[in-house]
PDB file of N, CA and C in Angstrom:
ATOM      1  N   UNK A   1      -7.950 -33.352 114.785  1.00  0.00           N
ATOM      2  CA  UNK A   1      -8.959 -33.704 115.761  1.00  0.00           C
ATOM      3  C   UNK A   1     -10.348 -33.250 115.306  1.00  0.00           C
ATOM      4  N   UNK A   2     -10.613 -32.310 114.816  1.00  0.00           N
ATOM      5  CA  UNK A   2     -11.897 -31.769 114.174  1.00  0.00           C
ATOM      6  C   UNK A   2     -12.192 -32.082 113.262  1.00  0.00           C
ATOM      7  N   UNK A   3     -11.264 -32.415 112.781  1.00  0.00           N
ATOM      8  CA  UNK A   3     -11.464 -33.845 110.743  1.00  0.00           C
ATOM      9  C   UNK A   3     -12.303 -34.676 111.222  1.00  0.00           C
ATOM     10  N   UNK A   4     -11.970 -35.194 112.934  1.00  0.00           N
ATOM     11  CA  UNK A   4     -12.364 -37.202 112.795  1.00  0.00           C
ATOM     12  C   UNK A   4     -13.891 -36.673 113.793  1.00  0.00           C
ATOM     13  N   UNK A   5     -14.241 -35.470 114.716  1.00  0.00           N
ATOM     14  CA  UNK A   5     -15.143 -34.853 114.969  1.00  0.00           C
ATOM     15  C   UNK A   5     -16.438 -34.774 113.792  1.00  0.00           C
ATOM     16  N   UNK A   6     -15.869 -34.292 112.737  1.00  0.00           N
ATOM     17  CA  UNK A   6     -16.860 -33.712 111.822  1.00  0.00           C
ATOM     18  C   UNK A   6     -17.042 -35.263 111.165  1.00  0.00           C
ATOM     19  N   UNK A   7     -16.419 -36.172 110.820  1.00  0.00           N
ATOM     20  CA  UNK A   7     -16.425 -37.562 110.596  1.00  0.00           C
ATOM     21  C   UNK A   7     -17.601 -38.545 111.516  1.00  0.00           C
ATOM     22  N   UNK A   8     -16.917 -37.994 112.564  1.00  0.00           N
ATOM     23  CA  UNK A   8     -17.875 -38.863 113.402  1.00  0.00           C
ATOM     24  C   UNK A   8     -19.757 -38.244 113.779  1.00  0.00           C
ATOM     25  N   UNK A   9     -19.384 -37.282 113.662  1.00  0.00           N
ATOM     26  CA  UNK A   9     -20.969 -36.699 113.658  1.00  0.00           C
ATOM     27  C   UNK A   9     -21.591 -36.870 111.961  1.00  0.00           C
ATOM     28  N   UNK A  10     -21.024 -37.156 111.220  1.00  0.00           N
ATOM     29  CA  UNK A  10     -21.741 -37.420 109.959  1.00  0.00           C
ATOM     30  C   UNK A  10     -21.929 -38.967 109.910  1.00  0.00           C
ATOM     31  N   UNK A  11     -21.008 -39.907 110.905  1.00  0.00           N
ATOM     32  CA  UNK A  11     -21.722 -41.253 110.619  1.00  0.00           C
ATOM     33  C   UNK A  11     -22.854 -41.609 111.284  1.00  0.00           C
ATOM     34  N   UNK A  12     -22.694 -40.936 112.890  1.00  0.00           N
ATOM     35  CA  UNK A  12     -23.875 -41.352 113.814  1.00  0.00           C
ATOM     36  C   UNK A  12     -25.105 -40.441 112.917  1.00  0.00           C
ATOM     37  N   UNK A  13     -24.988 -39.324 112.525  1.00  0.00           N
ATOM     38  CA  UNK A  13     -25.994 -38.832 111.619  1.00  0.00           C
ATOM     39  C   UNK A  13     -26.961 -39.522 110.891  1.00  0.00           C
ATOM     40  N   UNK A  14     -26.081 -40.512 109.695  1.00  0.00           N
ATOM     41  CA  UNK A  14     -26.493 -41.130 108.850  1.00  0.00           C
ATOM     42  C   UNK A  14     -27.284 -42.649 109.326  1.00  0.00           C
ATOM     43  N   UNK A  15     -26.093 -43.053 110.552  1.00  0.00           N
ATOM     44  CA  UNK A  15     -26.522 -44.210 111.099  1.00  0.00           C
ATOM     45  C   UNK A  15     -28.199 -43.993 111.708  1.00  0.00           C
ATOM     46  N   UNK A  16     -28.157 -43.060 112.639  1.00  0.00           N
ATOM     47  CA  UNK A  16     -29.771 -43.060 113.044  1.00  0.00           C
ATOM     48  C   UNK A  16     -30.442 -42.654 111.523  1.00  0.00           C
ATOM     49  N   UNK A  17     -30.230 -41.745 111.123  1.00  0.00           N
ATOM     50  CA  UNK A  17     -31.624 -41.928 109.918  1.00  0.00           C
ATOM     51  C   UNK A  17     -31.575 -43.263 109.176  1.00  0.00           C
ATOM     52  N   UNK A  18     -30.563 -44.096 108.933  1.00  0.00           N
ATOM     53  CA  UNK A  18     -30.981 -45.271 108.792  1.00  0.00           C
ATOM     54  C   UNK A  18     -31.810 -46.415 109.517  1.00  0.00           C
ATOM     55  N   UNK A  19     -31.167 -45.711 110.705  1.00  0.00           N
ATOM     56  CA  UNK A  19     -32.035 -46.584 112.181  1.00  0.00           C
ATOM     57  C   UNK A  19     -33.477 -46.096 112.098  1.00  0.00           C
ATOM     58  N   UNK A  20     -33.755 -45.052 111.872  1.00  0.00           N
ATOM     59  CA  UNK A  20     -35.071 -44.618 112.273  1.00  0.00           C
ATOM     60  C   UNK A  20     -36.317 -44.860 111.227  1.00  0.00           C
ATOM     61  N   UNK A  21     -35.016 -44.937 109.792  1.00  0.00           N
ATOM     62  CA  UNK A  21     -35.945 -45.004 108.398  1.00  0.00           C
ATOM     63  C   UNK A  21     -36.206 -46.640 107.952  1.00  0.00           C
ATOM     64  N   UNK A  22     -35.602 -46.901 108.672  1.00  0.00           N
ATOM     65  CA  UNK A  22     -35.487 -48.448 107.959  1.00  0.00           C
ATOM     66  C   UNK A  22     -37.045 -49.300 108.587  1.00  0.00           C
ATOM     67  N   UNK A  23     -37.396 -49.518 109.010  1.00  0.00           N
ATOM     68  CA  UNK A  23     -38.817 -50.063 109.165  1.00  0.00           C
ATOM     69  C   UNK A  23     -40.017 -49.479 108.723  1.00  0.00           C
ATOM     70  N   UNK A  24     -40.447 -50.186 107.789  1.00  0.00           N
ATOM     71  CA  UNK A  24     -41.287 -49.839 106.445  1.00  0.00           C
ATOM     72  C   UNK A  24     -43.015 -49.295 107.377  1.00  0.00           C
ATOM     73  N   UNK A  25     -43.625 -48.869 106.935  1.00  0.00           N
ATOM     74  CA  UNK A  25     -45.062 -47.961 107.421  1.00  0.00           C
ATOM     75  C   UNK A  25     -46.091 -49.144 107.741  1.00  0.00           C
ATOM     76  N   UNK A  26     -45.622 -50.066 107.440  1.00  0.00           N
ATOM     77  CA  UNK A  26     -46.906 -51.407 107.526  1.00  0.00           C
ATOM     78  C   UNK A  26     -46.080 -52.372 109.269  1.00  0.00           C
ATOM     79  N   UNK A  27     -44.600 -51.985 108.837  1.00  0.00           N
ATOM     80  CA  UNK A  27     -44.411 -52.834 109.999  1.00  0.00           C
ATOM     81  C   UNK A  27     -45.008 -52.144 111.687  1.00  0.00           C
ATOM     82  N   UNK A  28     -44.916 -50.650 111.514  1.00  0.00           N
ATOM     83  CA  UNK A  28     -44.948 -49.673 112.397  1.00  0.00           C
ATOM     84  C   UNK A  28     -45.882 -49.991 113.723  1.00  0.00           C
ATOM     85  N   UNK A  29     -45.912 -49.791 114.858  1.00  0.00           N
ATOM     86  CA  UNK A  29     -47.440 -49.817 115.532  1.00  0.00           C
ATOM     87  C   UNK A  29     -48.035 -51.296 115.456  1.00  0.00           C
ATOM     88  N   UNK A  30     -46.995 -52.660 115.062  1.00  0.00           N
ATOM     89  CA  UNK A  30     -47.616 -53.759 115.816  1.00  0.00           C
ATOM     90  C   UNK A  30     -47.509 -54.159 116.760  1.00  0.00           C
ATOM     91  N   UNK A  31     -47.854 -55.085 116.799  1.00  0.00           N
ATOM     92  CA  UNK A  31     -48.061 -56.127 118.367  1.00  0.00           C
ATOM     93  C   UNK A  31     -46.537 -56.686 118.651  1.00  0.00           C
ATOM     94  N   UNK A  32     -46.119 -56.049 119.710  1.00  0.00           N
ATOM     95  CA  UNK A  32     -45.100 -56.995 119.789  1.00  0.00           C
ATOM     96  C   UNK A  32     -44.535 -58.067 121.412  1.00  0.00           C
ATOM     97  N   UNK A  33     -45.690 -57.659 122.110  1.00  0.00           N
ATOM     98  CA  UNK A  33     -45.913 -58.216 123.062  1.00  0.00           C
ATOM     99  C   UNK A  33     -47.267 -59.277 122.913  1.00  0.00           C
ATOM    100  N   UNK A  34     -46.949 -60.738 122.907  1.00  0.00           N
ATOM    101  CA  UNK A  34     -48.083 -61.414 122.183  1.00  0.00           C
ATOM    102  C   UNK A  34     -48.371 -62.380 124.038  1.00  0.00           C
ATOM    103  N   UNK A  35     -49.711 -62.954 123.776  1.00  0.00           N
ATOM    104  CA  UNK A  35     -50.294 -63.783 124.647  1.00  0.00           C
ATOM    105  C   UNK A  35     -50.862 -64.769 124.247  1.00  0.00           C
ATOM    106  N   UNK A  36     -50.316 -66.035 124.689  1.00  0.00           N
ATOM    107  CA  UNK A  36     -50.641 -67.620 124.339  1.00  0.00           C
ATOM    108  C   UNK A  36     -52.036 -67.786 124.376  1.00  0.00           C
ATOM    109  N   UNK A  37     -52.538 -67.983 123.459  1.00  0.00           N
ATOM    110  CA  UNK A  37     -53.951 -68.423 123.407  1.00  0.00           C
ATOM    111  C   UNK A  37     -55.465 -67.140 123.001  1.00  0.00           C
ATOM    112  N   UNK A  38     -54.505 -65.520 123.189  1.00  0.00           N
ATOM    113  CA  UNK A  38     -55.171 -64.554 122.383  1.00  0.00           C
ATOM    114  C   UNK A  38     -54.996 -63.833 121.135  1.00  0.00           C
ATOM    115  N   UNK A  39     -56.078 -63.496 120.586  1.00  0.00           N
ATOM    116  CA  UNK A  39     -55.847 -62.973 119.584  1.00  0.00           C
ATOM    117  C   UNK A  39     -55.568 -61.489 119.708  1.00  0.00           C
ATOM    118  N   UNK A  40     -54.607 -60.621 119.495  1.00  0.00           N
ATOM    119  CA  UNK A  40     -54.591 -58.824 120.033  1.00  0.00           C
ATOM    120  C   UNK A  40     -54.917 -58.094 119.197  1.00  0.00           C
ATOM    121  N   UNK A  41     -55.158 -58.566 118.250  1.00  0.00           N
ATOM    122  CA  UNK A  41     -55.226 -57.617 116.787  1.00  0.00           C
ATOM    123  C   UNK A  41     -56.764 -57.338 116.720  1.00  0.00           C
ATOM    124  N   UNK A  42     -56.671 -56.553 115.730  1.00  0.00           N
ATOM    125  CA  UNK A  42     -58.173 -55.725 115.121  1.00  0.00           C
ATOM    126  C   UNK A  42     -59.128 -57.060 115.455  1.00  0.00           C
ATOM    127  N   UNK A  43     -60.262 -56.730 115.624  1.00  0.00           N
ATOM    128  CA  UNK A  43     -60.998 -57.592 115.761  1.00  0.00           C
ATOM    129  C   UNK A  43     -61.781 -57.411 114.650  1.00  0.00           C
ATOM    130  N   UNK A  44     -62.055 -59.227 113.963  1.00  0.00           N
ATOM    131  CA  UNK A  44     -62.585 -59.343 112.647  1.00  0.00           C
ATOM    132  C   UNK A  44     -63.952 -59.375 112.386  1.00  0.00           C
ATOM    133  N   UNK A  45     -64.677 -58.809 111.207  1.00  0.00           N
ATOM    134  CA  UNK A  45     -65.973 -58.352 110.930  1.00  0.00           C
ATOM    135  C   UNK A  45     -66.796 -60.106 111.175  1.00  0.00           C
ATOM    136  N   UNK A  46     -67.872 -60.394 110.914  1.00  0.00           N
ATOM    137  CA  UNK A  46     -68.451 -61.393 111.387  1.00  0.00           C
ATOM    138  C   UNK A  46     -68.936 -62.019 109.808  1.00  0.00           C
ATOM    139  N   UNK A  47     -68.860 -62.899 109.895  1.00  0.00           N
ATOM    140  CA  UNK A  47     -69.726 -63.359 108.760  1.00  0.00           C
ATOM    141  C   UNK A  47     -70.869 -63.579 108.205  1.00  0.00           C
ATOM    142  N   UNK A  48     -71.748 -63.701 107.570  1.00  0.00           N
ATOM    143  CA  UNK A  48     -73.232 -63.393 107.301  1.00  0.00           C
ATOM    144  C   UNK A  48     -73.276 -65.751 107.033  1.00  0.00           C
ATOM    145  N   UNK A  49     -74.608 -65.877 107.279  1.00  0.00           N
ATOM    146  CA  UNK A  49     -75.023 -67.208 107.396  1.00  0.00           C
ATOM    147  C   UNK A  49     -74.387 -67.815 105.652  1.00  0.00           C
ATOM    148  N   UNK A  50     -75.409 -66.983 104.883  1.00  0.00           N
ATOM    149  CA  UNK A  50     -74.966 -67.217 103.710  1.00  0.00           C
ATOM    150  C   UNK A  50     -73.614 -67.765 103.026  1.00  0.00           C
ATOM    151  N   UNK A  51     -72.981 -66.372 103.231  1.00  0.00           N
ATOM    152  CA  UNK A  51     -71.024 -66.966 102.915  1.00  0.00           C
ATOM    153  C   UNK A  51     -70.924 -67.791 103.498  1.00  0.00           C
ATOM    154  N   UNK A  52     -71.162 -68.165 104.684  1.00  0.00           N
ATOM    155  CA  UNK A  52     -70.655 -69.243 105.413  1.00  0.00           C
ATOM    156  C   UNK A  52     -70.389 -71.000 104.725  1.00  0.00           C
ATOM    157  N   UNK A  53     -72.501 -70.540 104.534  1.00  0.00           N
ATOM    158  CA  UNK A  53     -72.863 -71.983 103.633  1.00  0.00           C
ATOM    159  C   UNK A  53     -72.127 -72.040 102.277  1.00  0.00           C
ATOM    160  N   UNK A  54     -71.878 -70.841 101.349  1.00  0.00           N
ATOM    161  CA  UNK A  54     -71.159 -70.948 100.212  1.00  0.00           C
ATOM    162  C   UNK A  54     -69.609 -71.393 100.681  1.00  0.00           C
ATOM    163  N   UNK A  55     -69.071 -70.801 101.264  1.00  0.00           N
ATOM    164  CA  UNK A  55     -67.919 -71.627 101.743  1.00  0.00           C
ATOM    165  C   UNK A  55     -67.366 -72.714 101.700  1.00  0.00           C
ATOM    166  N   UNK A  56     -68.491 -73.382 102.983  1.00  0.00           N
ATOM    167  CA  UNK A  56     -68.532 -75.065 103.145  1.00  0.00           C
ATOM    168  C   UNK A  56     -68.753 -75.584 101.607  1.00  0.00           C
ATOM    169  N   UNK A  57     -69.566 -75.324 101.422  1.00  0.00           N
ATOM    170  CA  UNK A  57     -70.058 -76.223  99.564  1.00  0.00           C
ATOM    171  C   UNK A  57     -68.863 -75.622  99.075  1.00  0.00           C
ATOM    172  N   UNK A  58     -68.033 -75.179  98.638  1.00  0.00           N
ATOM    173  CA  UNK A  58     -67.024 -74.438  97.879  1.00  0.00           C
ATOM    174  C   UNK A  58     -65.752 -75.393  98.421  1.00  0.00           C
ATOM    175  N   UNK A  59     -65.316 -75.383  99.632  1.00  0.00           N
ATOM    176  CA  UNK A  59     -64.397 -76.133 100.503  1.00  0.00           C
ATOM    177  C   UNK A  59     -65.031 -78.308  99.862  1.00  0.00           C
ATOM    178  N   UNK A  60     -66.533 -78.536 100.171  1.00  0.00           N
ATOM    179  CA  UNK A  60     -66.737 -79.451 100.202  1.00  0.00           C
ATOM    180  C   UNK A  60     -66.714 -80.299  98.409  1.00  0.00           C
ATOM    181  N   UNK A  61     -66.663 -79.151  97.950  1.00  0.00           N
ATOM    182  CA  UNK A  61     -66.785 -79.606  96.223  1.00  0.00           C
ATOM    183  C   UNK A  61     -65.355 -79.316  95.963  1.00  0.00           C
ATOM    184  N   UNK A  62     -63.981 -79.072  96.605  1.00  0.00           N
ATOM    185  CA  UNK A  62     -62.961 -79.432  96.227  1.00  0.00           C
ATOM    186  C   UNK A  62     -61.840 -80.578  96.765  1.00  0.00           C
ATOM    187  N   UNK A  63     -62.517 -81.058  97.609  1.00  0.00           N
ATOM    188  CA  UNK A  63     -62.404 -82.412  98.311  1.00  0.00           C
ATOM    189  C   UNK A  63     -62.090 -83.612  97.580  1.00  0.00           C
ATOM    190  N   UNK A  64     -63.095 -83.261  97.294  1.00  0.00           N
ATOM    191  CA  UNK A  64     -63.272 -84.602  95.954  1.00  0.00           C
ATOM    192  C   UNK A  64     -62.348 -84.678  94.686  1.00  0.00           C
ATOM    193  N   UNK A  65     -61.751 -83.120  94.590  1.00  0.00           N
ATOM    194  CA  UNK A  65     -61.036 -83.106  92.796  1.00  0.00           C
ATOM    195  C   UNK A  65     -59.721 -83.968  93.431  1.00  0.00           C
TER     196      UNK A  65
END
């Protein structure tokens, strides 16, 4: 009885540190409650006029290849 005791506390052992280790540092702390039509995440830096226009001409001169 204390064989399958000491058995069984070494699988649930192993099982949670697998449970607990297994989701990598990037997945951690996202969104996982989402809303149709918002964005929840970091909110993104803005763009300057410039890039913008290089963009379009960049986008508009590969149109054509």
């Amino acid at each position: 009885m204390k064989k399958h005791i000491k058995y069984l506390i070494t699988f649930l052992t192993w099982f949670g540190l697998l449970f607990i280790f297994s989701c990598k540092e990037e997945e951690r702390n996202r969104i996982l409650n989402y809303k149709k039509g918002f964005y929840l995440g970091k909110e993104d830096q803005k763009l300057d006029s410039n890039l913008v226009n290089n963009l379009s001409q960049h986008v508009y001169r590969q149109s054509f290849n």
